[in-house]
Protein backbone atom coordinates (compact mmCIF):
# COMPACT_ATOMS: atom_id res chain seq x y z
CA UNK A 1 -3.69 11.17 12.37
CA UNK A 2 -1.10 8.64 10.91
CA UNK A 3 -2.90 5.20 9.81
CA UNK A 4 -1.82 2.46 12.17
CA UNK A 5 1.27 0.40 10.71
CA UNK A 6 0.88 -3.39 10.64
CA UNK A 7 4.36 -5.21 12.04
CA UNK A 8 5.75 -6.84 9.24
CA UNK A 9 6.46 -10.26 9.26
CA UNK A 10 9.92 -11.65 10.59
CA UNK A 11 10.59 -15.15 10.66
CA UNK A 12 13.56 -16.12 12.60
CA UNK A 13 15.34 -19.92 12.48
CA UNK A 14 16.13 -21.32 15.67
CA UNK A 15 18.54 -24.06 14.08
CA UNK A 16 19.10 -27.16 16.76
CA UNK A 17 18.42 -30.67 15.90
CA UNK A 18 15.27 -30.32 14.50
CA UNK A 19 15.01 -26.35 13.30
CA UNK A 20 12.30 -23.67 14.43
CA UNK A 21 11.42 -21.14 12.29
CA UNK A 22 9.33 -18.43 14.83
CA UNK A 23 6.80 -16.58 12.85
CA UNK A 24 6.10 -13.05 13.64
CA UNK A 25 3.62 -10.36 12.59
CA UNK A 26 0.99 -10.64 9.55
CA UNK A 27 0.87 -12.84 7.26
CA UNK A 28 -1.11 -11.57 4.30
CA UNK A 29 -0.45 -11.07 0.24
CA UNK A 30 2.48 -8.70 1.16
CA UNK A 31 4.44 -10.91 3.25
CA UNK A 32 3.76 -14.64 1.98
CA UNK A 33 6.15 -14.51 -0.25
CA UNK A 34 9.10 -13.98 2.75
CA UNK A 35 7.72 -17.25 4.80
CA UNK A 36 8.20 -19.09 1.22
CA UNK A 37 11.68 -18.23 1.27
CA UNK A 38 12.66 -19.34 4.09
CA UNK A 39 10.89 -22.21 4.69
CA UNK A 40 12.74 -22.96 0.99
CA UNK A 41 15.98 -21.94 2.37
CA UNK A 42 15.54 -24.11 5.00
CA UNK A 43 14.05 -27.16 3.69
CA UNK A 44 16.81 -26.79 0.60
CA UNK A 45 19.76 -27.28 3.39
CA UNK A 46 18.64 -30.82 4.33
CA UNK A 47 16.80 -33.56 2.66
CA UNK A 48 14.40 -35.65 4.59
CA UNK A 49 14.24 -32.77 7.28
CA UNK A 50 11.97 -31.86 10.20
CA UNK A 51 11.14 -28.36 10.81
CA UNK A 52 8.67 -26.57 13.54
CA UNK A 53 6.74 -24.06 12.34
CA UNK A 54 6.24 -21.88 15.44
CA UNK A 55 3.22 -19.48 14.71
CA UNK A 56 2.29 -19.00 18.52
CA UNK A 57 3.05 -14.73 17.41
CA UNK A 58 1.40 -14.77 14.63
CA UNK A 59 -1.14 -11.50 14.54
CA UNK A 60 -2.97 -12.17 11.54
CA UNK A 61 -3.12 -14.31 8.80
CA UNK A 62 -5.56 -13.77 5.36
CA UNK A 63 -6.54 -16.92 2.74
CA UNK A 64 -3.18 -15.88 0.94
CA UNK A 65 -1.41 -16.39 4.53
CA UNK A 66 -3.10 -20.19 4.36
CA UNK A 67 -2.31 -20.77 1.47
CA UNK A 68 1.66 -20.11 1.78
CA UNK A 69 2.02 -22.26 4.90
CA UNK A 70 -0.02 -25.54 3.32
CA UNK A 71 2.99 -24.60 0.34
CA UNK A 72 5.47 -24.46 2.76
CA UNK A 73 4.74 -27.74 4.58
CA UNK A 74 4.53 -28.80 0.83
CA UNK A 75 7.87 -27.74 0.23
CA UNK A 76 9.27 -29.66 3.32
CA UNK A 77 7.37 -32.72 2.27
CA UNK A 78 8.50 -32.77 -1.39
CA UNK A 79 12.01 -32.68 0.14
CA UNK A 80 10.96 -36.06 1.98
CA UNK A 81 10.56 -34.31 5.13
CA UNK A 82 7.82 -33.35 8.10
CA UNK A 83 6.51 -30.10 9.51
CA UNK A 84 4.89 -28.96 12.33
CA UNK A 85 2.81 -26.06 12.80
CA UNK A 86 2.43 -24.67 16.75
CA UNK A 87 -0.80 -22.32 16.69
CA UNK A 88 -1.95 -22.20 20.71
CA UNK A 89 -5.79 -23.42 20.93
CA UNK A 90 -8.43 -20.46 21.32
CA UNK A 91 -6.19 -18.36 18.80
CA UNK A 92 -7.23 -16.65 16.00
CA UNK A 93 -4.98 -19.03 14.34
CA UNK A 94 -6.24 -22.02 15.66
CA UNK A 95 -9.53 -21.25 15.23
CA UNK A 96 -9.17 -20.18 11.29
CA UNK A 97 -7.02 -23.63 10.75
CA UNK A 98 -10.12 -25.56 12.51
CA UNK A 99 -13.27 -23.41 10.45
CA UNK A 100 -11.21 -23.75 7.05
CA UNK A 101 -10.70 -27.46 7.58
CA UNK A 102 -6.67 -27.29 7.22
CA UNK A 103 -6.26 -28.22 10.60
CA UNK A 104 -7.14 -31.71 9.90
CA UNK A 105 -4.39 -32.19 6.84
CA UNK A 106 -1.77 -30.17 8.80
CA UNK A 107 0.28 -31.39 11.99
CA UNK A 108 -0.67 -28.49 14.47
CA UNK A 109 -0.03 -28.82 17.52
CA UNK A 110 -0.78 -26.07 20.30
CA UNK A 111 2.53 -25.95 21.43
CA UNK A 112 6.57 -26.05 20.34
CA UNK A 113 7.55 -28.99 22.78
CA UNK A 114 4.42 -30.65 21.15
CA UNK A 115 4.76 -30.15 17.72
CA UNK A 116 8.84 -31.68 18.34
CA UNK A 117 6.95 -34.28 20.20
CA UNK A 118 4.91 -34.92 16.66
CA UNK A 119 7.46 -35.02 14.83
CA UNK A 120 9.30 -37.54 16.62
């Protein structure tokens, strides 16, 4: 029997006024690395930016997978800009952003019209 294969992670920009970048798949010590660069290519285009991150399809994320999105909201906020994160309440997401405390430093909001809203 072939051992299951995890979906790699994909993160597609929606550009518009304020740009999306929907997260896909696992985000772990493999694939941290990918949601650096883009978030960097992103937040390198425009100074003083807003940028959603939409997580609502994320499948799993590790400490590593933390640790990468505080840096990328970093990254945005070093360029004088804002984030938003969009993990959906009663998500495994959510729910690892509320027990590790990073919920309370980070602008989540449980949806993508909210987190826009936030960063208004």
């Amino acid at each position: 029997m072939a051992a299951p294969t995890t979906p790699p992670l994909t993160a597609e920009i929606l550009d518009g006024p304020v740009p999306v970048i929907r997260v896909r798949g696992e985000l772990d010590l493999s694939t941290a690395g990918r949601l650096c660069r883009t978030v960097g290519a992103v937040a390198g285009v425009r100074r003083r930016m807003r940028v959603v991150l939409d997580l609502s399809e994320l499948a799993f994320c590790d400490s590593t997978g933390l640790r990468a999105l505080v840096g990328a909201v970093r990254e945005v906020e070093i360029n004088g800009g804002r984030a938003a994160l969009v993990a959906p309440p009663g998500g495994k997401l959510a729910r690892l952003l509320d027990l590790s405390g990073l919920g309370e430093f980070l602008r989540v909001a449980p949806s993508r019209d909210l987190a826009l809203k936030r960063l208004s």
